[in-house]
PDB file of N, CA and C in Angstrom:
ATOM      1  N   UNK A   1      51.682   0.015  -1.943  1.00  0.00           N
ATOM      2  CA  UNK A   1      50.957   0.649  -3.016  1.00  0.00           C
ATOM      3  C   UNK A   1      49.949  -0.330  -3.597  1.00  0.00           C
ATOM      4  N   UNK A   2      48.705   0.503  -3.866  1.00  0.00           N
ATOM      5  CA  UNK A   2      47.664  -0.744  -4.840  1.00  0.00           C
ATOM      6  C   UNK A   2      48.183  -0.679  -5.828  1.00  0.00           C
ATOM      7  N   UNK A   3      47.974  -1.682  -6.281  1.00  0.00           N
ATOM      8  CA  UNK A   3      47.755  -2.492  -7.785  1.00  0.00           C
ATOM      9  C   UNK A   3      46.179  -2.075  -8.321  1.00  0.00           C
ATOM     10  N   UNK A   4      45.912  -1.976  -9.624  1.00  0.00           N
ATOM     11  CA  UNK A   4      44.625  -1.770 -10.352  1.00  0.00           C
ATOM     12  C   UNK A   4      43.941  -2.671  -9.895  1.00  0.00           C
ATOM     13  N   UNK A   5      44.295  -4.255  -9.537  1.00  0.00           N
ATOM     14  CA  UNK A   5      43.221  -4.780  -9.518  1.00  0.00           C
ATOM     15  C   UNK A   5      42.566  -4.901  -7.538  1.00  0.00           C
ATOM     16  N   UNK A   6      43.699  -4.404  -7.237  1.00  0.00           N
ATOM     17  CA  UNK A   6      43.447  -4.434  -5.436  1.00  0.00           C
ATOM     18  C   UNK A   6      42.305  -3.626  -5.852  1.00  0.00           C
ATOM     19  N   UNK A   7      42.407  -2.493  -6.522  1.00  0.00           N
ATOM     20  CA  UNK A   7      41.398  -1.293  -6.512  1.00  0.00           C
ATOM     21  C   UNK A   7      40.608  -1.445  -6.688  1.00  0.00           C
ATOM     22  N   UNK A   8      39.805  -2.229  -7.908  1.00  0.00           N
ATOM     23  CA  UNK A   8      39.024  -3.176  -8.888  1.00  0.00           C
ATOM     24  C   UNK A   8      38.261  -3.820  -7.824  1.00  0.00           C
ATOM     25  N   UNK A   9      38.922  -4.444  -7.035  1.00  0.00           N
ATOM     26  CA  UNK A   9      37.822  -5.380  -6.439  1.00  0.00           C
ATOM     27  C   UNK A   9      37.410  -4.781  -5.038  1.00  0.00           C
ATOM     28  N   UNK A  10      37.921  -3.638  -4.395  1.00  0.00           N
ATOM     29  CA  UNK A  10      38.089  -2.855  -3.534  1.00  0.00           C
ATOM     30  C   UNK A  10      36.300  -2.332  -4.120  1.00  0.00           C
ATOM     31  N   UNK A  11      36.673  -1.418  -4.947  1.00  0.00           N
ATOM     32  CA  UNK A  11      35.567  -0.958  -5.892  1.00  0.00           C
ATOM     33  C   UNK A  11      34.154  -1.529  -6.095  1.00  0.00           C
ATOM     34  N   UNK A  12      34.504  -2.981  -6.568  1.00  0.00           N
ATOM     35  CA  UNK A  12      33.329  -3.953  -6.886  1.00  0.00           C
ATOM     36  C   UNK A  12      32.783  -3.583  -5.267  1.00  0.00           C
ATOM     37  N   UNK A  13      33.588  -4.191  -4.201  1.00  0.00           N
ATOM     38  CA  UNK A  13      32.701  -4.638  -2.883  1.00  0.00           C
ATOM     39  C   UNK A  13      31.839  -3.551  -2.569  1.00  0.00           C
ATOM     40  N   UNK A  14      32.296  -2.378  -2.749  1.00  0.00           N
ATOM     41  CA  UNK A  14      31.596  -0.871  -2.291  1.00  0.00           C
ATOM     42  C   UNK A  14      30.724  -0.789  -2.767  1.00  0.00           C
ATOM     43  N   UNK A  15      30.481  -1.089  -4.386  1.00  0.00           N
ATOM     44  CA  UNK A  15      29.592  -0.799  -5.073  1.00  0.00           C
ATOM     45  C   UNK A  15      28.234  -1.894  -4.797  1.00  0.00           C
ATOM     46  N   UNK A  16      28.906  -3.281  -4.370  1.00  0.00           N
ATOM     47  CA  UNK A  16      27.979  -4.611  -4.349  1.00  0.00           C
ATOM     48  C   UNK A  16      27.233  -4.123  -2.784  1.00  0.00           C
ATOM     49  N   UNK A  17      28.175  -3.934  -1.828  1.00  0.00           N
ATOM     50  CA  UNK A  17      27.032  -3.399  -0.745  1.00  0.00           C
ATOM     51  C   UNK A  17      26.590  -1.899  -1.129  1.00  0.00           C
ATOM     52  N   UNK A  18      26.746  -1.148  -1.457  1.00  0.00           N
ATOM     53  CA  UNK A  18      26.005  -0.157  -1.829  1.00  0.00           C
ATOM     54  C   UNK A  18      24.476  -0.682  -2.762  1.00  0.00           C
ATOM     55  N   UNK A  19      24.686  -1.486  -3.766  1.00  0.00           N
ATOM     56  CA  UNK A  19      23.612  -2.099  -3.896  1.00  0.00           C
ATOM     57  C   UNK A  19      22.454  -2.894  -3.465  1.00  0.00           C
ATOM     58  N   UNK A  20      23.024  -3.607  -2.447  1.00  0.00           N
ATOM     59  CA  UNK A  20      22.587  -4.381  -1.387  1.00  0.00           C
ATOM     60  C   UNK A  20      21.871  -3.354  -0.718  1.00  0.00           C
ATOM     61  N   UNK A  21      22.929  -2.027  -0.043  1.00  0.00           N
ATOM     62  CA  UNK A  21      21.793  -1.301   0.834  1.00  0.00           C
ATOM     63  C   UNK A  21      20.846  -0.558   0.333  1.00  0.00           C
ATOM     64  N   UNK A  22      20.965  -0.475  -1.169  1.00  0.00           N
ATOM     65  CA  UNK A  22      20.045   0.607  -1.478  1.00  0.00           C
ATOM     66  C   UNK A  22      18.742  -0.169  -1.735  1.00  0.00           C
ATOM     67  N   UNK A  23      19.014  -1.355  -2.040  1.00  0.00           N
ATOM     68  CA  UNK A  23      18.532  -2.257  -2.507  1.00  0.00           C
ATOM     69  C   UNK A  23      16.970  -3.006  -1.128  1.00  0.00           C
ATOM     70  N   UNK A  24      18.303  -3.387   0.307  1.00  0.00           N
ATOM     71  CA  UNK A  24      17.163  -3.192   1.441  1.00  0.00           C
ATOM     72  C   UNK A  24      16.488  -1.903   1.389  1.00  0.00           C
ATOM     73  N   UNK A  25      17.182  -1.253   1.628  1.00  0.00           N
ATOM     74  CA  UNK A  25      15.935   0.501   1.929  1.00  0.00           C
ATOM     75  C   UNK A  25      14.692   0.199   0.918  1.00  0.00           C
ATOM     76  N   UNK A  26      14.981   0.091  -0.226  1.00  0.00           N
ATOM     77  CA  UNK A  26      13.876  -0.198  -1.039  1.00  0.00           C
ATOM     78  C   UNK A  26      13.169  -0.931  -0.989  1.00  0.00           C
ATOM     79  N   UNK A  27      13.314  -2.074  -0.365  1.00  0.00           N
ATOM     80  CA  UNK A  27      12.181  -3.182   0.295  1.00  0.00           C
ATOM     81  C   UNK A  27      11.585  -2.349   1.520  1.00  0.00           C
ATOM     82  N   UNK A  28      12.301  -2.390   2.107  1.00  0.00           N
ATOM     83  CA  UNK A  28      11.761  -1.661   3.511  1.00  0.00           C
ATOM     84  C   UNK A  28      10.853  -1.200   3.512  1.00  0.00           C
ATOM     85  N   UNK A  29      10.914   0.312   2.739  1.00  0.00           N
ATOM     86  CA  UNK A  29       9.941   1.710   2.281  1.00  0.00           C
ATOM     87  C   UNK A  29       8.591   0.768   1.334  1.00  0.00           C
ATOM     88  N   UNK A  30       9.035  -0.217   0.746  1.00  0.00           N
ATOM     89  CA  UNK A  30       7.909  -0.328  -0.114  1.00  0.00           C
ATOM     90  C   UNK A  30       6.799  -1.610   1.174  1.00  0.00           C
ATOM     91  N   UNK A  31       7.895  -2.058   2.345  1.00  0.00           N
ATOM     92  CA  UNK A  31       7.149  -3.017   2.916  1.00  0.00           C
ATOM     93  C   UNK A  31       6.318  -1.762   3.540  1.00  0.00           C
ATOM     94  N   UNK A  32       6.825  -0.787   3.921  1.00  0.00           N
ATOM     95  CA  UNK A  32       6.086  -0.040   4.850  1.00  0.00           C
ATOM     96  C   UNK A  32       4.965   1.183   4.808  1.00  0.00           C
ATOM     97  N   UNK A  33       4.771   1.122   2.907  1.00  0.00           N
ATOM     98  CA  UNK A  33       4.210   2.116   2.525  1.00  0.00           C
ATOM     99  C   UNK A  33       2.858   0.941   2.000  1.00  0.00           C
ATOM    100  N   UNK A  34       3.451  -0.174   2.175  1.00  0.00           N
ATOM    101  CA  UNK A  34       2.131  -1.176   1.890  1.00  0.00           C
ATOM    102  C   UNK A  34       1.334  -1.451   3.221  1.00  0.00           C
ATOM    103  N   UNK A  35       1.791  -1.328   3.910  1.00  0.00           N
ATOM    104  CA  UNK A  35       1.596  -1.480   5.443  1.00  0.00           C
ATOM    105  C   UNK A  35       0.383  -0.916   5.706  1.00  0.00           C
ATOM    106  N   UNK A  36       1.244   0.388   5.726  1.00  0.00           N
ATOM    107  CA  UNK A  36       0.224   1.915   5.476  1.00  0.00           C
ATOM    108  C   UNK A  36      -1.296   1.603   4.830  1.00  0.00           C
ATOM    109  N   UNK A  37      -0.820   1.662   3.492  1.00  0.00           N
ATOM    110  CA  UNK A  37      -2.143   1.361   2.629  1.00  0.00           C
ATOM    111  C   UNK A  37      -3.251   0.511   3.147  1.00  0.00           C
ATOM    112  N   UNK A  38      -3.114  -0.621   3.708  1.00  0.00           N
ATOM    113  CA  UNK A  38      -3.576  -1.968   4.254  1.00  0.00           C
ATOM    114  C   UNK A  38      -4.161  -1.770   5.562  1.00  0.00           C
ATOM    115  N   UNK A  39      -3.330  -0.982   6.303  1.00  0.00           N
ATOM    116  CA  UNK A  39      -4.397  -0.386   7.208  1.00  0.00           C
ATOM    117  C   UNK A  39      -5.326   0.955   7.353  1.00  0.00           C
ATOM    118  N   UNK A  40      -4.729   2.250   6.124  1.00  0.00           N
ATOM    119  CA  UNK A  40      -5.586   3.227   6.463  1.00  0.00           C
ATOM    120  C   UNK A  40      -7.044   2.640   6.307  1.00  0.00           C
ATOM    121  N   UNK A  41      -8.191   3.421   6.588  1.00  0.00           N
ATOM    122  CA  UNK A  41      -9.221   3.363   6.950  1.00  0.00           C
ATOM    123  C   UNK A  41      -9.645   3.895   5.024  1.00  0.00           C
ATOM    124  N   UNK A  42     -10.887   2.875   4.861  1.00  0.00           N
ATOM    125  CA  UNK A  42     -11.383   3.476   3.691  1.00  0.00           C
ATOM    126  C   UNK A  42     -12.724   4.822   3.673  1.00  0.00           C
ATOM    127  N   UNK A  43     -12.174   5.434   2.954  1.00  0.00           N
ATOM    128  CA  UNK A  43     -13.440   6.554   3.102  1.00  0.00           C
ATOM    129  C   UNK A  43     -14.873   5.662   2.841  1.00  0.00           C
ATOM    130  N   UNK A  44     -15.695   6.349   3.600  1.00  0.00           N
ATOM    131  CA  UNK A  44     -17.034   6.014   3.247  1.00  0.00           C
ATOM    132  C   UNK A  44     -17.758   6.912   1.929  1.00  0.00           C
ATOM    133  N   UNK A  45     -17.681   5.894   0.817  1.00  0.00           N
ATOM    134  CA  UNK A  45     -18.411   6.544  -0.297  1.00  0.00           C
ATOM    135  C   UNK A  45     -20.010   6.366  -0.117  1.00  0.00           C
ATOM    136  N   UNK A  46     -20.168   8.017  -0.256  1.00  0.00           N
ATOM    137  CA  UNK A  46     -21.894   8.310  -0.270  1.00  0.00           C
ATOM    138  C   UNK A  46     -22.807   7.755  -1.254  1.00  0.00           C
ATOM    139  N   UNK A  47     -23.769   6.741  -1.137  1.00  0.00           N
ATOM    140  CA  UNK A  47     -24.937   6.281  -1.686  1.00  0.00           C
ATOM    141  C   UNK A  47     -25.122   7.432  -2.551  1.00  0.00           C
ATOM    142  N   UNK A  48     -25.999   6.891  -3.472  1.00  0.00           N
ATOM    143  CA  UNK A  48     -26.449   8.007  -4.705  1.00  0.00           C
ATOM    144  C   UNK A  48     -28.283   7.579  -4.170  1.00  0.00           C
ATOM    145  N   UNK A  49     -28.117   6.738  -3.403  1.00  0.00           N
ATOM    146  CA  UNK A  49     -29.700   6.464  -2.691  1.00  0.00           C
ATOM    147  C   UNK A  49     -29.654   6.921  -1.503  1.00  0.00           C
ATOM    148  N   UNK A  50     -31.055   8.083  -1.230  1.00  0.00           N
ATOM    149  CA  UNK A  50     -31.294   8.372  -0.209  1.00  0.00           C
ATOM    150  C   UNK A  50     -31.897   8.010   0.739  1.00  0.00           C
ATOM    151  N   UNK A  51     -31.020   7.016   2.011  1.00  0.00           N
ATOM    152  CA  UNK A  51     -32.116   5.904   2.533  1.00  0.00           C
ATOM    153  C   UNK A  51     -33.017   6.451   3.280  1.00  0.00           C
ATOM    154  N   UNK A  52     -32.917   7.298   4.335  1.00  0.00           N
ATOM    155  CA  UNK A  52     -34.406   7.730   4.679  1.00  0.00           C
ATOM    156  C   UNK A  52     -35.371   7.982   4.101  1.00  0.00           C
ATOM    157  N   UNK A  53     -35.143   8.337   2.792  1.00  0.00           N
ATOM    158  CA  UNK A  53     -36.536   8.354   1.555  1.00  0.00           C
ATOM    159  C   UNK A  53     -37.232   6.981   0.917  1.00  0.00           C
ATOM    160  N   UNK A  54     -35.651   5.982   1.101  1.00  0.00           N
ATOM    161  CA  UNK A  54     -36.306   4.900   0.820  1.00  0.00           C
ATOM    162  C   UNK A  54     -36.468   3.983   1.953  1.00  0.00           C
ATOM    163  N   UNK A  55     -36.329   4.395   2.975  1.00  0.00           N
ATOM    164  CA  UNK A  55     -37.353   3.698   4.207  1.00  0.00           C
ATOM    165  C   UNK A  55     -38.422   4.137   4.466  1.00  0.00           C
ATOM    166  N   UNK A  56     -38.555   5.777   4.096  1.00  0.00           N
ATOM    167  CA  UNK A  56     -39.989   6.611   4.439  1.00  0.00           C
ATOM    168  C   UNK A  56     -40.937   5.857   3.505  1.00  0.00           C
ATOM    169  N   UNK A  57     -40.270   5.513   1.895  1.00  0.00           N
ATOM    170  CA  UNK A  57     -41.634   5.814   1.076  1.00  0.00           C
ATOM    171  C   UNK A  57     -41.327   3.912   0.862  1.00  0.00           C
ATOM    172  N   UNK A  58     -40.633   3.403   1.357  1.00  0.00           N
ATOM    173  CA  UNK A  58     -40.919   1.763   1.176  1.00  0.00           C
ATOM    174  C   UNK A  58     -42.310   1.002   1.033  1.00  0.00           C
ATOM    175  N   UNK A  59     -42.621   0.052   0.450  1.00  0.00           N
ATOM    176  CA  UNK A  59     -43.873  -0.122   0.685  1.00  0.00           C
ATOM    177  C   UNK A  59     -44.287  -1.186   1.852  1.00  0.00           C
ATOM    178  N   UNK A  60     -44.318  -0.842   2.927  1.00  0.00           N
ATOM    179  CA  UNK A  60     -44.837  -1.631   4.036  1.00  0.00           C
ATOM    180  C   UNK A  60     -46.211  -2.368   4.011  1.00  0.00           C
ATOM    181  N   UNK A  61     -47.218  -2.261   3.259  1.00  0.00           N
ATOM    182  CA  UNK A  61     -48.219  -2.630   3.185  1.00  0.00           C
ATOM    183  C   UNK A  61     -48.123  -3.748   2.471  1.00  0.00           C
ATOM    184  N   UNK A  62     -47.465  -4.173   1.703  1.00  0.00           N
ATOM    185  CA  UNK A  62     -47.084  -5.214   1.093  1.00  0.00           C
ATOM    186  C   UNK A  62     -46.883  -6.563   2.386  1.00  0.00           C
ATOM    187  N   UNK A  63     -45.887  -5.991   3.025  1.00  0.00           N
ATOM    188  CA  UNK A  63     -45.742  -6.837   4.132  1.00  0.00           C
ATOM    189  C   UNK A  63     -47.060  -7.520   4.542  1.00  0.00           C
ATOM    190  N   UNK A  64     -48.097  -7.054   4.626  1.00  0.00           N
ATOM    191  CA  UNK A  64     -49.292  -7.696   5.406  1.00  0.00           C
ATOM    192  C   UNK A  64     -49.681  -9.325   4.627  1.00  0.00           C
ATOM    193  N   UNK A  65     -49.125  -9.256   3.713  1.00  0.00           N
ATOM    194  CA  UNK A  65     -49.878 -10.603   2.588  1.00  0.00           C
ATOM    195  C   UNK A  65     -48.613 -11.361   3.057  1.00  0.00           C
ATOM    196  N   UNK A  66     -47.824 -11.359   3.700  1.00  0.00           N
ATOM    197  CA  UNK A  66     -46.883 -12.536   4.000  1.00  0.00           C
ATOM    198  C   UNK A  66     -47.002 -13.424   4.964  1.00  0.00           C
TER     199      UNK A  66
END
């Protein structure tokens, strides 16, 4: 038969690796959701400048005095 404290420390260990594992998973997921992040691809945010307008209307003539 247990004793309270067989139980007690029976208890503690379950609970100490239960912590432990919940504890890895949670590294894990967070190593791997950083992972993620670090490599998706960044969207390409659209210029508020329209460069073919500002290559069309650039001033090239300027160039000649250089």
């Amino acid at each position: 038969m247990h004793t309270d404290t067989e139980s007690n420390s029976m208890l503690e260990a379950i609970l100490s690796e239960q912590l432990t594992s919940f504890g890895l998973i949670g590294v894990e997921v967070l190593v791997i959701v950083g992972s993620l992040y670090a490599i998706w691809p960044e969207r390409q945010k659209k210029s508020d400048i329209d460069v073919d307008a500002a290559v069309r209307n650039a001033p090239y003539h300027l160039l000649k005095k250089l």
